[in-house]
N, C-alpha and C. Protein backbone atom coordinates (compact mmCIF):
# COMPACT_ATOMS: atom_id res chain seq x y z
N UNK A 1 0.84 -1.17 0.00
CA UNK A 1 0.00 0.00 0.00
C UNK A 1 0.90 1.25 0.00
N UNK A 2 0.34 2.60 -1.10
CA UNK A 2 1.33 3.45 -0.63
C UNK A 2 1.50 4.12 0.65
N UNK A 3 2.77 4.70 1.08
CA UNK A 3 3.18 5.19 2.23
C UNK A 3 1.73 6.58 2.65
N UNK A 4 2.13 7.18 1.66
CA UNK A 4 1.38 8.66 1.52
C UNK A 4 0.22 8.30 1.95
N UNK A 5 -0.11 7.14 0.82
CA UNK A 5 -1.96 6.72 1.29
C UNK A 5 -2.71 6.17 2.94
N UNK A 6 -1.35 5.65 3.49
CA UNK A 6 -1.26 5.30 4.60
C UNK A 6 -1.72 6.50 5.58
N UNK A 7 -0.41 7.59 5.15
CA UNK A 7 -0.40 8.94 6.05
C UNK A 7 -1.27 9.31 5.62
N UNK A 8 -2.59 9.33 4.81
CA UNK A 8 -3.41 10.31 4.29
C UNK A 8 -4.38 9.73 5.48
N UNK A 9 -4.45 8.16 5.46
CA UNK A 9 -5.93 7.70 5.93
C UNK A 9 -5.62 7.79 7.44
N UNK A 10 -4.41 7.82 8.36
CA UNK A 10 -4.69 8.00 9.85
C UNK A 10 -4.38 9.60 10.07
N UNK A 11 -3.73 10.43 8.83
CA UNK A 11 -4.60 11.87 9.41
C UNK A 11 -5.96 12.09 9.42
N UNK A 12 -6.55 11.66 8.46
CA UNK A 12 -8.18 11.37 8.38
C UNK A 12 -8.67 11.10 9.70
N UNK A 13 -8.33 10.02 10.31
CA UNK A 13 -8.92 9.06 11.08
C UNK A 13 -8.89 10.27 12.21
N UNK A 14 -7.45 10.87 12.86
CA UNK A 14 -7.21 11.52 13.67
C UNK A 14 -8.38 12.73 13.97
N UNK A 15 -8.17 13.49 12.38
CA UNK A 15 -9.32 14.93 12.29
C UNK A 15 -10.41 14.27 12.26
N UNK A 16 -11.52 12.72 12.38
CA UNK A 16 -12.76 13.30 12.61
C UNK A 16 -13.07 13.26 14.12
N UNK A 17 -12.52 13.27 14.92
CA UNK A 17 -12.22 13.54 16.55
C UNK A 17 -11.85 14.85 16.93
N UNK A 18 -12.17 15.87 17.47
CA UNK A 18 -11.05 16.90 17.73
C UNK A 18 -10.37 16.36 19.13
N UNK A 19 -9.27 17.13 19.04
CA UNK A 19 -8.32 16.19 20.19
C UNK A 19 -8.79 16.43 21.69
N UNK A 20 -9.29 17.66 21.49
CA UNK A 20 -10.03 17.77 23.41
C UNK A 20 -11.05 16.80 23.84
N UNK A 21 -11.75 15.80 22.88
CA UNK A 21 -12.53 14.57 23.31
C UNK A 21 -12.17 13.29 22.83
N UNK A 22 -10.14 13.27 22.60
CA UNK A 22 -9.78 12.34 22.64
C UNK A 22 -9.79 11.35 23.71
N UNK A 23 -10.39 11.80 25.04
CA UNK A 23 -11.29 10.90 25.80
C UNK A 23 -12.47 10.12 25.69
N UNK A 24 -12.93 10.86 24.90
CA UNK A 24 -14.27 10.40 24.83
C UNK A 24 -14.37 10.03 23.51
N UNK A 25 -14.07 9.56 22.82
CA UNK A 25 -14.06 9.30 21.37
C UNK A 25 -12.53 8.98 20.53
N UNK A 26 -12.45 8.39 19.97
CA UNK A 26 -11.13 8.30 18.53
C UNK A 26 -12.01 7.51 17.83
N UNK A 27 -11.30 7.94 16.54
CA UNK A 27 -11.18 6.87 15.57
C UNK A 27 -9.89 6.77 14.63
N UNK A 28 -9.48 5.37 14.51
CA UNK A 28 -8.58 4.83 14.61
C UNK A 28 -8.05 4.25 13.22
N UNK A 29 -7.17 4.29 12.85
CA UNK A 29 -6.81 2.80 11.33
C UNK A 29 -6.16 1.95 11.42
N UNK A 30 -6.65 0.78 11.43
CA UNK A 30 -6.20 -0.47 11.83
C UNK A 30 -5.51 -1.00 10.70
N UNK A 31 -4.03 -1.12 10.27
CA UNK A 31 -3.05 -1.53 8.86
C UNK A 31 -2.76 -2.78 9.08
N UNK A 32 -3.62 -3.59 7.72
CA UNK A 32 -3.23 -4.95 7.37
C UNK A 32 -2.59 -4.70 6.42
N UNK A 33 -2.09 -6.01 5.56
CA UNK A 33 -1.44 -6.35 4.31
C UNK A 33 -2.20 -5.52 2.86
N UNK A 34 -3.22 -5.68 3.17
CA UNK A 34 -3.84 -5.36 1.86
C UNK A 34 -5.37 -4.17 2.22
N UNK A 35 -5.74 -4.18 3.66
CA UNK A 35 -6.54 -2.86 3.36
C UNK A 35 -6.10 -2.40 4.74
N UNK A 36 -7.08 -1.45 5.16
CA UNK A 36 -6.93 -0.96 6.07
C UNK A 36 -8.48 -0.57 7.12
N UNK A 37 -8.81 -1.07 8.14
CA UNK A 37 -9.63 -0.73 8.80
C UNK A 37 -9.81 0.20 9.73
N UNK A 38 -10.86 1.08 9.40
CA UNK A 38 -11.18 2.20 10.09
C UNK A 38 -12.16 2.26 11.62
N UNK A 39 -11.75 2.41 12.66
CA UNK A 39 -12.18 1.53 13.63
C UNK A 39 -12.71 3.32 14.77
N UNK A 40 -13.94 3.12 15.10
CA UNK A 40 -14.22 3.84 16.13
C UNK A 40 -13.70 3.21 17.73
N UNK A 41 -13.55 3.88 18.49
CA UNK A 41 -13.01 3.51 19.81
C UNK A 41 -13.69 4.33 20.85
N UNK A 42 -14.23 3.86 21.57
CA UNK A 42 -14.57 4.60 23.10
C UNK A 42 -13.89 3.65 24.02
N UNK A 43 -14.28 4.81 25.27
CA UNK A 43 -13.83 4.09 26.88
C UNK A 43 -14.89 3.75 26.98
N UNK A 44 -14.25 2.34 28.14
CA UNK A 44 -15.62 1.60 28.61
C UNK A 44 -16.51 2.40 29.68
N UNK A 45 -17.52 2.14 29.78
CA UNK A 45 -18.58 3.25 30.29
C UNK A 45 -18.22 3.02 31.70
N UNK A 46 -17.41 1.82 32.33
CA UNK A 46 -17.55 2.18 34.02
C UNK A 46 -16.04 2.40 34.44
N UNK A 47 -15.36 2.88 33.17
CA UNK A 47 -14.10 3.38 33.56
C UNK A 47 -12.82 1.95 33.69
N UNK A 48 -13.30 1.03 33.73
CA UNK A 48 -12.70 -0.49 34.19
C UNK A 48 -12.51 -0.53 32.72
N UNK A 49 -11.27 -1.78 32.14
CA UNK A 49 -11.37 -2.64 31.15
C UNK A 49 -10.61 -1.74 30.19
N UNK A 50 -10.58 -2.28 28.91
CA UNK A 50 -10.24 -2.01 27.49
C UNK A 50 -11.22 -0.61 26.98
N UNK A 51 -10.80 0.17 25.99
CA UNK A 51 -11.68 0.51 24.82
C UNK A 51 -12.25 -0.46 24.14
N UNK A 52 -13.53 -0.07 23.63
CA UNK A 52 -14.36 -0.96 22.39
C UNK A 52 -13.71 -0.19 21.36
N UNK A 53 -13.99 -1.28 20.67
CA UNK A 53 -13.71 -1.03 18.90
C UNK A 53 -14.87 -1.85 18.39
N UNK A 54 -15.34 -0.33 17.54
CA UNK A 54 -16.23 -0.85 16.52
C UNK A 54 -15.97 -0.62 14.51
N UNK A 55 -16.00 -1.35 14.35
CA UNK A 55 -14.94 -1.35 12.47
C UNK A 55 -16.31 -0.31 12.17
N UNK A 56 -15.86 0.40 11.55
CA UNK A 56 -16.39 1.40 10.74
C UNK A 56 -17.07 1.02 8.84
N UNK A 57 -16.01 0.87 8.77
CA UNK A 57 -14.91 0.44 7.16
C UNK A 57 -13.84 -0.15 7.07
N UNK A 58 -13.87 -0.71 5.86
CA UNK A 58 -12.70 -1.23 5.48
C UNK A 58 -11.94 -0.52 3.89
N UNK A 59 -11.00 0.40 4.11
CA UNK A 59 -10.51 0.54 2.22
C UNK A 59 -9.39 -0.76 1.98
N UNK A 60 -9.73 -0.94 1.39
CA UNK A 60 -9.15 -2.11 0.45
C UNK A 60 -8.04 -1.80 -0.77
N UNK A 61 -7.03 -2.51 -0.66
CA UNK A 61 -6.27 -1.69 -1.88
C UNK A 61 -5.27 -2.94 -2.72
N UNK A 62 -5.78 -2.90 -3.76
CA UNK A 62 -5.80 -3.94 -4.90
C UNK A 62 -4.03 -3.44 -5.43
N UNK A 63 -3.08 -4.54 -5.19
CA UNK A 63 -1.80 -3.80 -5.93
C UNK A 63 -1.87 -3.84 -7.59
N UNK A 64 -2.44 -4.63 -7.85
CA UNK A 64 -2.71 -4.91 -9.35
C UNK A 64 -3.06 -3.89 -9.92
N UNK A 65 -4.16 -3.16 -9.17
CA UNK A 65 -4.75 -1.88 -10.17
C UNK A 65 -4.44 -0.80 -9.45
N UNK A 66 -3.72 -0.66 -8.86
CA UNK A 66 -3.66 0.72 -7.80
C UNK A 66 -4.51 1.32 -7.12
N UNK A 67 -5.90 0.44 -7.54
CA UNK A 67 -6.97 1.25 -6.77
C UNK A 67 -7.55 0.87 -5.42
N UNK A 68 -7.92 1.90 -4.52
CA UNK A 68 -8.66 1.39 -3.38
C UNK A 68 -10.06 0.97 -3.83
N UNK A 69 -10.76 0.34 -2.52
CA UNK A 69 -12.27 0.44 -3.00
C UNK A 69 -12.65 0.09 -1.65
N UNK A 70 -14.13 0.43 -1.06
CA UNK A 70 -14.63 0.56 0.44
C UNK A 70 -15.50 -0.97 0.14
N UNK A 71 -15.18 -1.44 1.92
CA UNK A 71 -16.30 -2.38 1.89
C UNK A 71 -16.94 -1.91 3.33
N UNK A 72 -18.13 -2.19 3.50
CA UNK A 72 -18.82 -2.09 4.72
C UNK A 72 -19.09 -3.53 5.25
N UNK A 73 -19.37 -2.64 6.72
CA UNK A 73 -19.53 -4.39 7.57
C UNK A 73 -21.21 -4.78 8.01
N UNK A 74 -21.37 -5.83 7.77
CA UNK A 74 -22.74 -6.27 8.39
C UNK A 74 -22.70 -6.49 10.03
N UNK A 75 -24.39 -6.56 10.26
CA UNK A 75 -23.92 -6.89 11.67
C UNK A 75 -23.47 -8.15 12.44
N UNK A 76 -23.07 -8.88 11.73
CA UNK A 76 -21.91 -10.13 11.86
C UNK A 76 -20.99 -9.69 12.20
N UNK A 77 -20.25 -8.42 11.69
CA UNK A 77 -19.05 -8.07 11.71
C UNK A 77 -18.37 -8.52 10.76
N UNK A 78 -18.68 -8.79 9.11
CA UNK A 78 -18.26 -9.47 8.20
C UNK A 78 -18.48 -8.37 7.09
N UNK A 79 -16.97 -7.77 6.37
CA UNK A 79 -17.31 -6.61 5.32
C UNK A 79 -17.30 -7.47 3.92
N UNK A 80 -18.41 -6.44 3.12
CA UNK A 80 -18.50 -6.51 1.84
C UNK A 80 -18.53 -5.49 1.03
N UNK A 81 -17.94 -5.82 -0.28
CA UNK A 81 -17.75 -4.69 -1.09
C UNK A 81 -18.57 -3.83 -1.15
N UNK A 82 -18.79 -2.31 -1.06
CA UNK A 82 -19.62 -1.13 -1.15
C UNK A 82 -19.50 -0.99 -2.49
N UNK A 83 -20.60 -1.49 -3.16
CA UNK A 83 -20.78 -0.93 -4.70
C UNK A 83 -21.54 -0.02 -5.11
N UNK A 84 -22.13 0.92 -4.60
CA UNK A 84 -22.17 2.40 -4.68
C UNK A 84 -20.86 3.54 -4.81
N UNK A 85 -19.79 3.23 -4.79
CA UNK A 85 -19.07 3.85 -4.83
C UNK A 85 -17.43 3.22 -5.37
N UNK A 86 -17.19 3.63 -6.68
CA UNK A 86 -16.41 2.51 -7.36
C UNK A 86 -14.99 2.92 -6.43
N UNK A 87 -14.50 1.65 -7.33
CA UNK A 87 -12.70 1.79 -6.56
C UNK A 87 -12.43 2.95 -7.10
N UNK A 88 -10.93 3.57 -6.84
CA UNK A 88 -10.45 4.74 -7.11
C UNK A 88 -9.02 4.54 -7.39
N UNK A 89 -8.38 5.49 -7.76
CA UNK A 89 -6.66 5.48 -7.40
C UNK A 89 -6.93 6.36 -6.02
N UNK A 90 -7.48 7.48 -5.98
CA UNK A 90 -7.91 8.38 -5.16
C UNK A 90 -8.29 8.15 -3.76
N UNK A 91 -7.51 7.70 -2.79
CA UNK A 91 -8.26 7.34 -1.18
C UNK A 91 -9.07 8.64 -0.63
N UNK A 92 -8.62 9.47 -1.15
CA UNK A 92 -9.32 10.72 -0.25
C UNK A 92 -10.49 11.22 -0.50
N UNK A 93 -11.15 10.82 -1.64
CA UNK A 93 -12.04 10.51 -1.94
C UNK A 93 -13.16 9.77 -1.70
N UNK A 94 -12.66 8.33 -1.13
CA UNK A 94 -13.46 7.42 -0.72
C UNK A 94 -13.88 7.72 0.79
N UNK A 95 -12.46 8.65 1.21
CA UNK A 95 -12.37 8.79 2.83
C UNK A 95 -13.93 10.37 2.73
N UNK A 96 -13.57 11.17 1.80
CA UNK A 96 -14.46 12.13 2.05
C UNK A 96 -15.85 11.49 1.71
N UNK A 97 -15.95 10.62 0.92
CA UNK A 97 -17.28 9.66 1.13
C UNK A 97 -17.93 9.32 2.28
N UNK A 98 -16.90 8.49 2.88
CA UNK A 98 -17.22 8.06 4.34
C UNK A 98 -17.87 9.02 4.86
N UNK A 99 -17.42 10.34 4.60
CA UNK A 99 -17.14 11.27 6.28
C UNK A 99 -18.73 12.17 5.90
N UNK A 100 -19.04 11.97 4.62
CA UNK A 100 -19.74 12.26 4.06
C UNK A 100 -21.05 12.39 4.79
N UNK A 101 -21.54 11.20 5.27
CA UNK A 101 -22.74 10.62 5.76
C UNK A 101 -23.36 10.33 4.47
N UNK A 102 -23.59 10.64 3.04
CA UNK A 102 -24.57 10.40 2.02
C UNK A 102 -25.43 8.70 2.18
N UNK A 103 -24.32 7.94 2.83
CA UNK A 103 -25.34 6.75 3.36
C UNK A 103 -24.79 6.27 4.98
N UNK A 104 -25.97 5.77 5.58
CA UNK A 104 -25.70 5.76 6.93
C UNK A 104 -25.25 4.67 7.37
N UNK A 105 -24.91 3.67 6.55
CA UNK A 105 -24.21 1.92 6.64
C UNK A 105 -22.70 2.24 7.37
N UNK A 106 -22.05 3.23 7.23
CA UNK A 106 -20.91 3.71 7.62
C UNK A 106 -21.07 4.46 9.31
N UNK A 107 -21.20 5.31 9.72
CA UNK A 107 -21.52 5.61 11.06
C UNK A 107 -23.18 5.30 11.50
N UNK A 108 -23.85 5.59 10.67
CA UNK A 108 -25.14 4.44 11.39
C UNK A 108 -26.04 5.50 11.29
């Protein structure tokens, strides 16, 4: 995956939080081999334990064609390709999609 595209998608992740309710909120990018998952995070509500993580998205990035492309997750927790919105070379694009709200399968 490229480097840049990398740094593009966890500045993303960073700015849709502002940092004074980095208590109370992040969201996060989780880097595999081949995509990358976009993960909301809170504290646990009685102060005890871990953060939750809940997957947001997944961009996906095909080395063959250079392009990303979004999948969303069911409530299994199992993503599938988002075909409303084709692959791209363009991540920032797909990311201003997301952030978009135009469909609510992504933050809800």
């Amino acid at each position: 995956m490229p480097e840049t595209d990398l740094l593009r998608i966890g500045r993303w992740c960073r700015e849709r939080v502002p940092e004074h309710l980095w208590d109370q909120a992040r969201v996060e990018a989780e880097i595999a081999d081949r995509h990358v998952t976009i993960i909301e995070t809170r504290p646990p509500w009685d102060g005890q334990g871990d953060w939750t993580r809940f997957p947001v998205a997944r961009l996906r990035y095909t080395v063959k064609t250079g392009q990303w492309s979004i999948y969303w997750r069911d409530r299994y927790m199992k993503f599938h390709e988002y075909t409303r919105k084709r692959p791209t070379n363009n991540v920032q694009s797909l990311l201003d999609y997301i952030d978009s709200h135009q469909d609510p399968i992504f933050w809800g």
